[in-house]
ModelCIF file with pLDDT and N, C-alpha, C, O atoms, coordinates in Angstrom:
data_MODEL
#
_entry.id   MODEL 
#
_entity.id                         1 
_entity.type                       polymer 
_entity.pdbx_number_of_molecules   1 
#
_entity_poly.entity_id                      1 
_entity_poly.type                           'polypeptide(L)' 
_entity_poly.nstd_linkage                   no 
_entity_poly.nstd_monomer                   no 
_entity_poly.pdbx_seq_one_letter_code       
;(UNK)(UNK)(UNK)(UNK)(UNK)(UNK)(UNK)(UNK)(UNK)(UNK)(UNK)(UNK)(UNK)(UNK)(UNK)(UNK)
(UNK)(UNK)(UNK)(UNK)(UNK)(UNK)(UNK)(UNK)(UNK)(UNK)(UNK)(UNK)(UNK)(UNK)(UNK)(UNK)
(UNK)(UNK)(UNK)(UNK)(UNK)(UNK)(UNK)(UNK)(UNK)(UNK)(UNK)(UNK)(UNK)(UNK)(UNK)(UNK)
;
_entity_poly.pdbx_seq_one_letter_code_can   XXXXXXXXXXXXXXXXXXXXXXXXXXXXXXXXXXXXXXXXXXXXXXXX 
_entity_poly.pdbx_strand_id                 A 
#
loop_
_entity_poly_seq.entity_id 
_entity_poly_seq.num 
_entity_poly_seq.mon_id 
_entity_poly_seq.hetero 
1 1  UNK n 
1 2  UNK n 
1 3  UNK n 
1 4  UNK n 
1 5  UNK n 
1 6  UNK n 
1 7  UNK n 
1 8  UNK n 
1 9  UNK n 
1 10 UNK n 
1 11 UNK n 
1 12 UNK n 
1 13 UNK n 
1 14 UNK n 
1 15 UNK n 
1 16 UNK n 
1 17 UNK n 
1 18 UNK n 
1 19 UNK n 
1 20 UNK n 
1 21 UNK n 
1 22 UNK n 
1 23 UNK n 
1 24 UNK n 
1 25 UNK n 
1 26 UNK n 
1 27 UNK n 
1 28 UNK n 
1 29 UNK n 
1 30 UNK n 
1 31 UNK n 
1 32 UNK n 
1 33 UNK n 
1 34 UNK n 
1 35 UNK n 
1 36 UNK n 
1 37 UNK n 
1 38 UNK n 
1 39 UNK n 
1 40 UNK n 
1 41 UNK n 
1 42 UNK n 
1 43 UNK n 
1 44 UNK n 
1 45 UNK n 
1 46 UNK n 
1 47 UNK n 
1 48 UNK n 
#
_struct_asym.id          A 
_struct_asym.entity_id   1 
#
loop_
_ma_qa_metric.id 
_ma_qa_metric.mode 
_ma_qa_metric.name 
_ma_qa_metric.software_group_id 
_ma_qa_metric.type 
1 global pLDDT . pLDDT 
2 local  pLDDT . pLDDT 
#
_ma_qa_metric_global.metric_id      1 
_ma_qa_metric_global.metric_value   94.79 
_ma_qa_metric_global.model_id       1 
_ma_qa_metric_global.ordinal_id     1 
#
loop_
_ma_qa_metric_local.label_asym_id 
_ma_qa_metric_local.label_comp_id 
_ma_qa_metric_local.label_seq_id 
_ma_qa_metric_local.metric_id 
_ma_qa_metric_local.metric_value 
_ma_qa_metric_local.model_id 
_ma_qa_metric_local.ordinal_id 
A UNK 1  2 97.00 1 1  
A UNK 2  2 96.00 1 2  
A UNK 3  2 96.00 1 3  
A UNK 4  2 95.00 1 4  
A UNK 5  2 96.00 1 5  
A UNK 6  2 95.00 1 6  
A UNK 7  2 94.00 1 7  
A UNK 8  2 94.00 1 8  
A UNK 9  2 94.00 1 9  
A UNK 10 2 93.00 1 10 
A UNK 11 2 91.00 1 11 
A UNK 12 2 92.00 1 12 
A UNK 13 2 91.00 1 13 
A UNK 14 2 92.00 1 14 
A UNK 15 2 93.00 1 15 
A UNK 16 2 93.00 1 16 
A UNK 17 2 94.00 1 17 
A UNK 18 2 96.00 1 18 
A UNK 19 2 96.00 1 19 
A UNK 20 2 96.00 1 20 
A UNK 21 2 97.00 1 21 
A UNK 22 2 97.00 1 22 
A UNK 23 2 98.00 1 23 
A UNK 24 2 97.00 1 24 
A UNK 25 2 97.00 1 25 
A UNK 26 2 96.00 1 26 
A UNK 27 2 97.00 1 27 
A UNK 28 2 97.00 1 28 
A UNK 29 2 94.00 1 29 
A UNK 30 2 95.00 1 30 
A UNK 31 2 95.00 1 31 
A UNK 32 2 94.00 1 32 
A UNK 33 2 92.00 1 33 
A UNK 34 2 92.00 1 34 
A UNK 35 2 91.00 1 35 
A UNK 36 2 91.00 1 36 
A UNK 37 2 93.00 1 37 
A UNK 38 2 96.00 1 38 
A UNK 39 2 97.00 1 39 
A UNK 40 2 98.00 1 40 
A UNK 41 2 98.00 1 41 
A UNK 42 2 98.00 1 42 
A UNK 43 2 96.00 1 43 
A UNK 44 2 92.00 1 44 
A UNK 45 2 93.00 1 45 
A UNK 46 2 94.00 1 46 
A UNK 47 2 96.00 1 47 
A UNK 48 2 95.00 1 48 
#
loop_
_atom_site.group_PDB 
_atom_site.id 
_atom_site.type_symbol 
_atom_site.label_atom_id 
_atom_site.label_alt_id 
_atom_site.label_comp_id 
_atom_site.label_asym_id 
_atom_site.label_entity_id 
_atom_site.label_seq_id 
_atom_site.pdbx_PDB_ins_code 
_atom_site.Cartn_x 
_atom_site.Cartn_y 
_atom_site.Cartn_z 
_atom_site.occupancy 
_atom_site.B_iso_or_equiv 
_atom_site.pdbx_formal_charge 
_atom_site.auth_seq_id 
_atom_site.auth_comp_id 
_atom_site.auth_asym_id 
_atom_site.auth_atom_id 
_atom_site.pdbx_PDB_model_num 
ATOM 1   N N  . UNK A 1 1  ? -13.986 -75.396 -38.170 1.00 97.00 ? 1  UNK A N  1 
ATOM 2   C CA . UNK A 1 1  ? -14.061 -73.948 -37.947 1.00 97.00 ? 1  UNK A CA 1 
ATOM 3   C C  . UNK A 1 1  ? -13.845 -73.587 -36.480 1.00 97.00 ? 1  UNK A C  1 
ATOM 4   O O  . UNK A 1 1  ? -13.045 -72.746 -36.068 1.00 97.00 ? 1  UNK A O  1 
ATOM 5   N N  . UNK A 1 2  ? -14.735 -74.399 -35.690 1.00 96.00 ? 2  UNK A N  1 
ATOM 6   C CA . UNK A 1 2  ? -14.410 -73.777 -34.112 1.00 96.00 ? 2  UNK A CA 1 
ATOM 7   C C  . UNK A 1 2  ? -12.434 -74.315 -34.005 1.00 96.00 ? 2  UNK A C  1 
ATOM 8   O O  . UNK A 1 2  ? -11.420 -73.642 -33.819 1.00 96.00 ? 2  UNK A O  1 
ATOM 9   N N  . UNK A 1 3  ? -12.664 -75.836 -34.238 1.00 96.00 ? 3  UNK A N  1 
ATOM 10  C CA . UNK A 1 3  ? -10.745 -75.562 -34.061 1.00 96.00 ? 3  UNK A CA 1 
ATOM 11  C C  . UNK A 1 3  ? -9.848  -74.393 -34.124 1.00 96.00 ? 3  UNK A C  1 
ATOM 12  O O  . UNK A 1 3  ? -9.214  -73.690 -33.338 1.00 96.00 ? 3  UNK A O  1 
ATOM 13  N N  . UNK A 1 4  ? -10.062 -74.483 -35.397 1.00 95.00 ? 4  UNK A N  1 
ATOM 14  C CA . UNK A 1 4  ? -9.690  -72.788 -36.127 1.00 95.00 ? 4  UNK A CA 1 
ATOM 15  C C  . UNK A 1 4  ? -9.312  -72.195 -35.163 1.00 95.00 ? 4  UNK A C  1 
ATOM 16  O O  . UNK A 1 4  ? -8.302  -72.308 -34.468 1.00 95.00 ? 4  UNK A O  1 
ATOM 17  N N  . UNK A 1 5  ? -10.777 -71.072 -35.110 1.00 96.00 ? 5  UNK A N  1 
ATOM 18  C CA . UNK A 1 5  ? -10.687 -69.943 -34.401 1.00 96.00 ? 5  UNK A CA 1 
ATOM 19  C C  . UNK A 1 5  ? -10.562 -70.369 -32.985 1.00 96.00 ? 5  UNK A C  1 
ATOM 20  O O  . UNK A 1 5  ? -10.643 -69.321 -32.344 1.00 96.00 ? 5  UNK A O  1 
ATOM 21  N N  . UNK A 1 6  ? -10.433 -71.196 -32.298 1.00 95.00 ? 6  UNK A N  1 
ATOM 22  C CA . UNK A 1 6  ? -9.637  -71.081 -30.933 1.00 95.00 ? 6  UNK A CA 1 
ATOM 23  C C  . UNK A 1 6  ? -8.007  -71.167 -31.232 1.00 95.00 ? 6  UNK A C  1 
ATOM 24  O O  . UNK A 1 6  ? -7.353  -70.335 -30.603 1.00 95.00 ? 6  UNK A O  1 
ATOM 25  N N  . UNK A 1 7  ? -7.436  -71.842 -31.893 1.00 94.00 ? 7  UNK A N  1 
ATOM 26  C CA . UNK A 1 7  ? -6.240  -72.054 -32.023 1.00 94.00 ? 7  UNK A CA 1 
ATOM 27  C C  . UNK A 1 7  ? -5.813  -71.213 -32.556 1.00 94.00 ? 7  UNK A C  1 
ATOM 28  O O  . UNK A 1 7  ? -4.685  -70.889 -32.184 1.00 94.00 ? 7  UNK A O  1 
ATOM 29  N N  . UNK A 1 8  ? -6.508  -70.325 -33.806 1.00 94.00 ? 8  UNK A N  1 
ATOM 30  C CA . UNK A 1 8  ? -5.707  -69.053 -34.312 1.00 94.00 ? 8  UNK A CA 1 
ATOM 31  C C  . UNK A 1 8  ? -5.747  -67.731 -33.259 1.00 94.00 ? 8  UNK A C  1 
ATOM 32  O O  . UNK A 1 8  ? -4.987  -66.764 -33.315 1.00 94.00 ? 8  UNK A O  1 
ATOM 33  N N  . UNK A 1 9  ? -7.045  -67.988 -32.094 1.00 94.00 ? 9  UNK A N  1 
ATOM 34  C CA . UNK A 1 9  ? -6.967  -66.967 -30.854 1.00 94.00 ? 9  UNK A CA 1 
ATOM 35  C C  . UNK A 1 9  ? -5.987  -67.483 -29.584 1.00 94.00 ? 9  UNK A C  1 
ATOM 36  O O  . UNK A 1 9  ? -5.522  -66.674 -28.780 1.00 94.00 ? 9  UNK A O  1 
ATOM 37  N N  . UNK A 1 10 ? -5.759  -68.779 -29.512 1.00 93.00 ? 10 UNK A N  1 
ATOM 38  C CA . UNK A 1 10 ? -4.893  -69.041 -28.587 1.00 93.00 ? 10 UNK A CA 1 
ATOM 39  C C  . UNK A 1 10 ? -3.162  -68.383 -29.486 1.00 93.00 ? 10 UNK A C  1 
ATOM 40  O O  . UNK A 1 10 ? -2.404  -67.628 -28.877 1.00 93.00 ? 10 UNK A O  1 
ATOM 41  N N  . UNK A 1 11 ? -2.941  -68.743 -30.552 1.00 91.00 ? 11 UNK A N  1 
ATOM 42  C CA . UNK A 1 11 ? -1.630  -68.306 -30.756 1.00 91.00 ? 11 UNK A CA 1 
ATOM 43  C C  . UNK A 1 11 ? -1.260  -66.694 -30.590 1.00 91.00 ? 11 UNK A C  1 
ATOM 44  O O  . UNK A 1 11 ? -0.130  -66.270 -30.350 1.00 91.00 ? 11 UNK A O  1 
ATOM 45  N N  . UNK A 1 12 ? -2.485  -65.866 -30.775 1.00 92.00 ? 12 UNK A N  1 
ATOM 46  C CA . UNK A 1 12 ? -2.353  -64.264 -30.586 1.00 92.00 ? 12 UNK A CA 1 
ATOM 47  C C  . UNK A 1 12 ? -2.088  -64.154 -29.324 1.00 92.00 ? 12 UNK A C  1 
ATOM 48  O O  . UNK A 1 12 ? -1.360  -63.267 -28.878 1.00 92.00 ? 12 UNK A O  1 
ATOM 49  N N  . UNK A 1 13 ? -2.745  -65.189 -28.505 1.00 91.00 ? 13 UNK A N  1 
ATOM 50  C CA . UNK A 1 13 ? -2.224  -64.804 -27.147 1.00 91.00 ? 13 UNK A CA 1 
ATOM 51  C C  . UNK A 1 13 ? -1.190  -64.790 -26.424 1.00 91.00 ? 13 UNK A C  1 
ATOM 52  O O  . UNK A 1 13 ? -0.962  -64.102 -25.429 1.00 91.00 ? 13 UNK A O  1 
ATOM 53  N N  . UNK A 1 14 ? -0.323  -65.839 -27.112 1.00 92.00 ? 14 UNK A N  1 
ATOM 54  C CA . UNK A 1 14 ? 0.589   -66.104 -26.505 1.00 92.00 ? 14 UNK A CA 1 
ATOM 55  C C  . UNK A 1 14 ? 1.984   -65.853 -27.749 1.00 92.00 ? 14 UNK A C  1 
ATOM 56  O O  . UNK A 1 14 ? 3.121   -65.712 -27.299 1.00 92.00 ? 14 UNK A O  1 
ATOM 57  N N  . UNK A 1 15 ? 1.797   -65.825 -28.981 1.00 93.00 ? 15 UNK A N  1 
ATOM 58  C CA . UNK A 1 15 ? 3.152   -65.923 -29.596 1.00 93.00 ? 15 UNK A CA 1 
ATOM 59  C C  . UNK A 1 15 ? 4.170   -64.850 -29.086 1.00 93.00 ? 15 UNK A C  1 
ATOM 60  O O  . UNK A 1 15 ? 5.220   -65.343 -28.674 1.00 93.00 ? 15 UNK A O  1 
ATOM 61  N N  . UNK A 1 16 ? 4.069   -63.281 -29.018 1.00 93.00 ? 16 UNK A N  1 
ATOM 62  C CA . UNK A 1 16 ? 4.528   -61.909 -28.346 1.00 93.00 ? 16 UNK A CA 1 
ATOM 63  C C  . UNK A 1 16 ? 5.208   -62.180 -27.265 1.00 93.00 ? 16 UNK A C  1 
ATOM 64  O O  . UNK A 1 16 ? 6.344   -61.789 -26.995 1.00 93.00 ? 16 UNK A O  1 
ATOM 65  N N  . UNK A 1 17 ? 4.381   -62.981 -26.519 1.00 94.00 ? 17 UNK A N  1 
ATOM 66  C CA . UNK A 1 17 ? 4.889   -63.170 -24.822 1.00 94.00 ? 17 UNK A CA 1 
ATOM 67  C C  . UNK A 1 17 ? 6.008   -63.939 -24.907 1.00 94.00 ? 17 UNK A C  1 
ATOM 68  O O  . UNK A 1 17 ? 7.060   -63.543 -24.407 1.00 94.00 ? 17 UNK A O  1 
ATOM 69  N N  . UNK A 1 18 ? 5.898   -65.391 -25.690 1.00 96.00 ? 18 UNK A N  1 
ATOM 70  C CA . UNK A 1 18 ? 7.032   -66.449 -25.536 1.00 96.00 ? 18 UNK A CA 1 
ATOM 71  C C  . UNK A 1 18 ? 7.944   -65.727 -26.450 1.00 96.00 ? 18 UNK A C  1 
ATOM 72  O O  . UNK A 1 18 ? 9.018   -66.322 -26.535 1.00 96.00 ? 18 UNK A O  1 
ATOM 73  N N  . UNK A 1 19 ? 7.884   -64.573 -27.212 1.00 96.00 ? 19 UNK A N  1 
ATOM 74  C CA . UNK A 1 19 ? 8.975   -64.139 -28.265 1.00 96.00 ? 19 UNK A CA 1 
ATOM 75  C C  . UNK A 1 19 ? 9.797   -62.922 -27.200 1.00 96.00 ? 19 UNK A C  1 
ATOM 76  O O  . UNK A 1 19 ? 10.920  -62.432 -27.325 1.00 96.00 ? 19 UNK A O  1 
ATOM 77  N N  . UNK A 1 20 ? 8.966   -62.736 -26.366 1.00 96.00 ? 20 UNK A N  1 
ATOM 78  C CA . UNK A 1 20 ? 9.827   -61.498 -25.180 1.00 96.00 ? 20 UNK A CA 1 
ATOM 79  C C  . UNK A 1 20 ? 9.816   -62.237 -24.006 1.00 96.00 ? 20 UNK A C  1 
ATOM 80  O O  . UNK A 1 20 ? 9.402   -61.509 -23.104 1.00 96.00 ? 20 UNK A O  1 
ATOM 81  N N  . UNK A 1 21 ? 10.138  -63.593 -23.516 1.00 97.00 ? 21 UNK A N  1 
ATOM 82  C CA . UNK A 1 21 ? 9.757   -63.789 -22.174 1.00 97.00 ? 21 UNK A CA 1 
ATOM 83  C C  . UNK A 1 21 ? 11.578  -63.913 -21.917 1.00 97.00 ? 21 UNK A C  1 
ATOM 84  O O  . UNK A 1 21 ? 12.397  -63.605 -22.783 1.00 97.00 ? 21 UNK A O  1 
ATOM 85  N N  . UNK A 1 22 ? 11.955  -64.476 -20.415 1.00 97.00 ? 22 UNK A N  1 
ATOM 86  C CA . UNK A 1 22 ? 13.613  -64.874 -19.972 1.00 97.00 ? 22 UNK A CA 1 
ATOM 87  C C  . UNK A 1 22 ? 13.411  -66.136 -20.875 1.00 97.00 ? 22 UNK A C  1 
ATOM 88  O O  . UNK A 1 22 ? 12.471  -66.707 -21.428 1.00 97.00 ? 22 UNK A O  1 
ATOM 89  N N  . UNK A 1 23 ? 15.015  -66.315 -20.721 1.00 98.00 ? 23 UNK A N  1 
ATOM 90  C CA . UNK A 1 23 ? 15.242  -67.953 -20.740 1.00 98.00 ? 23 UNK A CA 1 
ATOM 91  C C  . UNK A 1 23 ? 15.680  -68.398 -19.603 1.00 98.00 ? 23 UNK A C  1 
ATOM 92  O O  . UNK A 1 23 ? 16.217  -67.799 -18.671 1.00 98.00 ? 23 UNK A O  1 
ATOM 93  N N  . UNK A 1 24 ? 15.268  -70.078 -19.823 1.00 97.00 ? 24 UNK A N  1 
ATOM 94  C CA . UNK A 1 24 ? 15.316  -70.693 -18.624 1.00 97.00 ? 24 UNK A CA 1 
ATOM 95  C C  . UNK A 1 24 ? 17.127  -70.037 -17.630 1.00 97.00 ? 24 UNK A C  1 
ATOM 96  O O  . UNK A 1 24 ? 17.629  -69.277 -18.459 1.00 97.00 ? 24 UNK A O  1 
ATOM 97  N N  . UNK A 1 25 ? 17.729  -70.063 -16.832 1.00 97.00 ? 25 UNK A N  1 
ATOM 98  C CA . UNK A 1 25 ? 18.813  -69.528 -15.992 1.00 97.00 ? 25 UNK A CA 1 
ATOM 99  C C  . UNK A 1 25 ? 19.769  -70.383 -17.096 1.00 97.00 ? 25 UNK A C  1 
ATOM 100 O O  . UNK A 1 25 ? 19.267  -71.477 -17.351 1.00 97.00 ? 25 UNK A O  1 
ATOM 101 N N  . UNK A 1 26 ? 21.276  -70.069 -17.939 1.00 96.00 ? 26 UNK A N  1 
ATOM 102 C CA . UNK A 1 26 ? 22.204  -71.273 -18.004 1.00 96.00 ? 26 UNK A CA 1 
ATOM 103 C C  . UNK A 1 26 ? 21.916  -71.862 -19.170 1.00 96.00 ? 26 UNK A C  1 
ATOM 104 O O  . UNK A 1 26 ? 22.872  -72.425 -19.704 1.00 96.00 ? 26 UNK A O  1 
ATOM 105 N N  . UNK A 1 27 ? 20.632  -71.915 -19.866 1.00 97.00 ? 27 UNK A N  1 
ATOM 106 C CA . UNK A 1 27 ? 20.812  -73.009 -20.931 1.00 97.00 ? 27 UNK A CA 1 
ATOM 107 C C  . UNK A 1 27 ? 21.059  -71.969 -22.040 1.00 97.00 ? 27 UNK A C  1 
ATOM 108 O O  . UNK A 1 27 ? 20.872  -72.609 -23.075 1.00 97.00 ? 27 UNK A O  1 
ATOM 109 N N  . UNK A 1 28 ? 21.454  -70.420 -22.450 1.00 97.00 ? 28 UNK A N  1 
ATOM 110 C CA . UNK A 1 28 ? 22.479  -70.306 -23.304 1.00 97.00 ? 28 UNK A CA 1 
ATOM 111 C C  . UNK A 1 28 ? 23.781  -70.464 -23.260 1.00 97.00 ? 28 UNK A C  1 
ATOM 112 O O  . UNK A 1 28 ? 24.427  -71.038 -24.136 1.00 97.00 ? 28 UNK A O  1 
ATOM 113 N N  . UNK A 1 29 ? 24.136  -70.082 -22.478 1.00 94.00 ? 29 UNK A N  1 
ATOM 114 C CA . UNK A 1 29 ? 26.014  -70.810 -22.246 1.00 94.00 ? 29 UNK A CA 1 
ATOM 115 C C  . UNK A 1 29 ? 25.748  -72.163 -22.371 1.00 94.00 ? 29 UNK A C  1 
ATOM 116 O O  . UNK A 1 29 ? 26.428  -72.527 -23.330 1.00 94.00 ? 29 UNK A O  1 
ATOM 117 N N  . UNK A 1 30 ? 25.050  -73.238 -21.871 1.00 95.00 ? 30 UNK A N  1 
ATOM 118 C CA . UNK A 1 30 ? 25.083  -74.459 -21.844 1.00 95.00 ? 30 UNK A CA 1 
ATOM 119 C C  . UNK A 1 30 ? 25.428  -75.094 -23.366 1.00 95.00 ? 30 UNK A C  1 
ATOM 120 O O  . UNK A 1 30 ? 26.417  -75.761 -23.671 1.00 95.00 ? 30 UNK A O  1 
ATOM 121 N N  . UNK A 1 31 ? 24.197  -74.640 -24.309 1.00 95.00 ? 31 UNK A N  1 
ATOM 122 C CA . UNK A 1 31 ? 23.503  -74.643 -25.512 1.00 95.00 ? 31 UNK A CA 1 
ATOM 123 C C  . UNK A 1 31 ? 25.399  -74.571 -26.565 1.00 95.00 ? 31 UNK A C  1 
ATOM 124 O O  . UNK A 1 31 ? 25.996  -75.445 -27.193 1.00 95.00 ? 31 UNK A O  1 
ATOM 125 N N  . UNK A 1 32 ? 25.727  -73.147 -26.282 1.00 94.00 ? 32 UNK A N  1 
ATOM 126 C CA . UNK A 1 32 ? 27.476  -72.837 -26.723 1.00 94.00 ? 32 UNK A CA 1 
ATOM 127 C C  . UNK A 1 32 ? 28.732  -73.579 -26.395 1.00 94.00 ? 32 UNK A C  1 
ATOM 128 O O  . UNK A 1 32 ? 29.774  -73.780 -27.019 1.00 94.00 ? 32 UNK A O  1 
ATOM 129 N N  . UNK A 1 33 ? 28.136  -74.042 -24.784 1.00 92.00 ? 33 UNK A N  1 
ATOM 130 C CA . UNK A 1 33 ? 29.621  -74.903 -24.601 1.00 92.00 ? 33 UNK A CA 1 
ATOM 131 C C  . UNK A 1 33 ? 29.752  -76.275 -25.270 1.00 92.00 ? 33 UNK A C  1 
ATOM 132 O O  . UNK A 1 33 ? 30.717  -77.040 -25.288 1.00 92.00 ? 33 UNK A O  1 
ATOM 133 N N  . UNK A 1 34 ? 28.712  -76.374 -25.737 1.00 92.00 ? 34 UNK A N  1 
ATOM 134 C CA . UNK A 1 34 ? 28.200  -77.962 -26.856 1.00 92.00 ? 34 UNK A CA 1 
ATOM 135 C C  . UNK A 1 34 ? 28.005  -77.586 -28.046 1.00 92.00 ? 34 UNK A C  1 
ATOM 136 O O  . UNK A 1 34 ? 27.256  -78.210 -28.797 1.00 92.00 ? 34 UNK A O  1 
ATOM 137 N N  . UNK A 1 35 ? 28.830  -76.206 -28.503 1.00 91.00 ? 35 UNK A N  1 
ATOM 138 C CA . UNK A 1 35 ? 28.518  -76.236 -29.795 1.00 91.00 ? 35 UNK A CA 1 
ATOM 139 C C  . UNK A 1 35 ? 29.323  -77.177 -31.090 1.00 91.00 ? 35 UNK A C  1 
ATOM 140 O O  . UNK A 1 35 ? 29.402  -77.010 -32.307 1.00 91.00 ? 35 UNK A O  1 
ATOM 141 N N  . UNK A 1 36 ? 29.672  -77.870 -30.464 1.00 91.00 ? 36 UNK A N  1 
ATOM 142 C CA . UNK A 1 36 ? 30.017  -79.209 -31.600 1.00 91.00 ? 36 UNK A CA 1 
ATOM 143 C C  . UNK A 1 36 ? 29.432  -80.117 -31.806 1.00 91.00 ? 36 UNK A C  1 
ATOM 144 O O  . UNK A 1 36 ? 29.927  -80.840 -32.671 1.00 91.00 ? 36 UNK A O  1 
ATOM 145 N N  . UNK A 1 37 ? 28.022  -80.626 -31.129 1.00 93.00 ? 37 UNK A N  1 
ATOM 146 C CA . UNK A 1 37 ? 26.990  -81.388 -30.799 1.00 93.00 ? 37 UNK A CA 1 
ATOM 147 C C  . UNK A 1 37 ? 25.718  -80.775 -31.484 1.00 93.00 ? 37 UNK A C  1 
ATOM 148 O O  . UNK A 1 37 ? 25.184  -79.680 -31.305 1.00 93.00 ? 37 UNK A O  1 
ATOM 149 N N  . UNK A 1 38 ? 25.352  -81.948 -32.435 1.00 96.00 ? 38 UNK A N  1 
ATOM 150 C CA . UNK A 1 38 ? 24.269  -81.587 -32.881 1.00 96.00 ? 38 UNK A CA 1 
ATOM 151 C C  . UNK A 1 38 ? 22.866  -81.648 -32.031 1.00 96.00 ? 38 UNK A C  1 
ATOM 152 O O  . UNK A 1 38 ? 22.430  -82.507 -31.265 1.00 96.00 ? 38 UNK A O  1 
ATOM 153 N N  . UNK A 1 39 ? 22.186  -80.037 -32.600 1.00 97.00 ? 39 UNK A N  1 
ATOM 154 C CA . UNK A 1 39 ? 21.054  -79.869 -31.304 1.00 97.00 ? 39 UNK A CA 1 
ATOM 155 C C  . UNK A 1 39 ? 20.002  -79.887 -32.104 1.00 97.00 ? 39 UNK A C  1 
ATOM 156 O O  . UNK A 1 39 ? 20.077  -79.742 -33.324 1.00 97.00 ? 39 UNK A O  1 
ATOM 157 N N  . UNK A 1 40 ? 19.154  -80.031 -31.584 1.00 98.00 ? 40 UNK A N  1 
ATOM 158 C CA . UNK A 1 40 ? 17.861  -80.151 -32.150 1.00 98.00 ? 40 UNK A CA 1 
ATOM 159 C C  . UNK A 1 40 ? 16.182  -79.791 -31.303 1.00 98.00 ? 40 UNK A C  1 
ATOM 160 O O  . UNK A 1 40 ? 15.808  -80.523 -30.386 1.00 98.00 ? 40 UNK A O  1 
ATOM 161 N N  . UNK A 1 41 ? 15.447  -78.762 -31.712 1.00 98.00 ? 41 UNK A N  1 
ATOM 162 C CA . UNK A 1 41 ? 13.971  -78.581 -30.278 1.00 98.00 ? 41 UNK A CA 1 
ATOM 163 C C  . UNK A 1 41 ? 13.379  -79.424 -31.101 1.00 98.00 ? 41 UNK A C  1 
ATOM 164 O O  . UNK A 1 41 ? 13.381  -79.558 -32.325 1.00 98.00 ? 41 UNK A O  1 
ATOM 165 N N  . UNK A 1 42 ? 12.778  -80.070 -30.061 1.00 98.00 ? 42 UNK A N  1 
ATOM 166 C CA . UNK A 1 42 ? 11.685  -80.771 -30.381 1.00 98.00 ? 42 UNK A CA 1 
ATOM 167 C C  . UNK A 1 42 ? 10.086  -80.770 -29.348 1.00 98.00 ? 42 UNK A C  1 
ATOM 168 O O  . UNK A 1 42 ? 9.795   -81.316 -28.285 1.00 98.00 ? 42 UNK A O  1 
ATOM 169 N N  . UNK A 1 43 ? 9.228   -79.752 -30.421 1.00 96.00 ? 43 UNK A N  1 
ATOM 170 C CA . UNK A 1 43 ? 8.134   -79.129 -28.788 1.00 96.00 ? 43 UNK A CA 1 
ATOM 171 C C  . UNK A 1 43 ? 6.633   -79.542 -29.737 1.00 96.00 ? 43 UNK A C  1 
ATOM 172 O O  . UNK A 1 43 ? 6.365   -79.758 -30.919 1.00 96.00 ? 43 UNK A O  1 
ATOM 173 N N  . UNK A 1 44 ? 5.855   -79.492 -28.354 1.00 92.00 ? 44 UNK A N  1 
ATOM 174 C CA . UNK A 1 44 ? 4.660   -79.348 -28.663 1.00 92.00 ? 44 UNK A CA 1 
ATOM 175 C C  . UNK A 1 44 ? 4.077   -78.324 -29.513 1.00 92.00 ? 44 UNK A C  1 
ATOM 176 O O  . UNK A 1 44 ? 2.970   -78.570 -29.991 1.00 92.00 ? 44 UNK A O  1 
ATOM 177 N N  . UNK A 1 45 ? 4.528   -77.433 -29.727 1.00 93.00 ? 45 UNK A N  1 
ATOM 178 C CA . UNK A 1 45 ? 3.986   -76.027 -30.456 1.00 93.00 ? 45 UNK A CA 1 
ATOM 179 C C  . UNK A 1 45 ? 4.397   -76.467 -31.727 1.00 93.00 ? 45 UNK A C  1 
ATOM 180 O O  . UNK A 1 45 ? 5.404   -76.999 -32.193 1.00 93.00 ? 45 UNK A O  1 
ATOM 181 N N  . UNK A 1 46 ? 2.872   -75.926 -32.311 1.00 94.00 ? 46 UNK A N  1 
ATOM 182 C CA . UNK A 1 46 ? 2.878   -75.979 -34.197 1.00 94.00 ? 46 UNK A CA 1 
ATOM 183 C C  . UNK A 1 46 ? 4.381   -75.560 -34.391 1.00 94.00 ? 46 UNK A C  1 
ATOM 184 O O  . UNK A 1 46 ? 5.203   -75.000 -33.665 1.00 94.00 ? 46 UNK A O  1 
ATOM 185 N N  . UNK A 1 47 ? 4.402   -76.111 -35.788 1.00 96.00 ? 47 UNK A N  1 
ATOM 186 C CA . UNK A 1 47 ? 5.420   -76.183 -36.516 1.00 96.00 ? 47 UNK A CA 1 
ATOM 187 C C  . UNK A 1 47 ? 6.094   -74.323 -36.829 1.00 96.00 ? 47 UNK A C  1 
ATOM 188 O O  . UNK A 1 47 ? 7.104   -73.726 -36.454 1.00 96.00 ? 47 UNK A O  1 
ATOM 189 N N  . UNK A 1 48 ? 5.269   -74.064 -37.422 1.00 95.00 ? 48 UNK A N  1 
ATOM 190 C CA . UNK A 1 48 ? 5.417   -72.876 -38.279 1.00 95.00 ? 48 UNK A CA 1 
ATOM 191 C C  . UNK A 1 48 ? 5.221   -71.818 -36.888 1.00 95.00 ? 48 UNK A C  1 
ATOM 192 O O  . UNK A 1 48 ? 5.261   -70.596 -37.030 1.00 95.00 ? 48 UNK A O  1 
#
C-alpha cells in the first residue's frame, strides 16, 4: 500500500511535465535521418 500511493503520487507529478517538456537539441532530425534503422526506448519508467 505505501508503494502504491507514493508511486501513484510520484507519477501525477511528473507524467504532464515530461508530456509538455523540450526535447533533448537534434535528436528529432537525428531519430529521421535513421529512419531505416530499427529504434527502440528502452527507460527506467513503468511500462504503461
Amino acid at each position: 500500500n505505501n508503494m502504491k500511493k507514493y508511486e501513484t503520487k510520484f507519477s501525477k507529478l511528473v507524467k504532464n511535465s515530461v508530456i509538455n517538456c523540450d526535447y533533448i537539441p537534434g535528436v528529432i532530425d537525428f531519430i529521421e535521418a535513421n529512419e531505416s534503422l530499427p529504434k527502440y526506448v528502452i527507460s527506467g519508467t513503468p511500462q504503461d
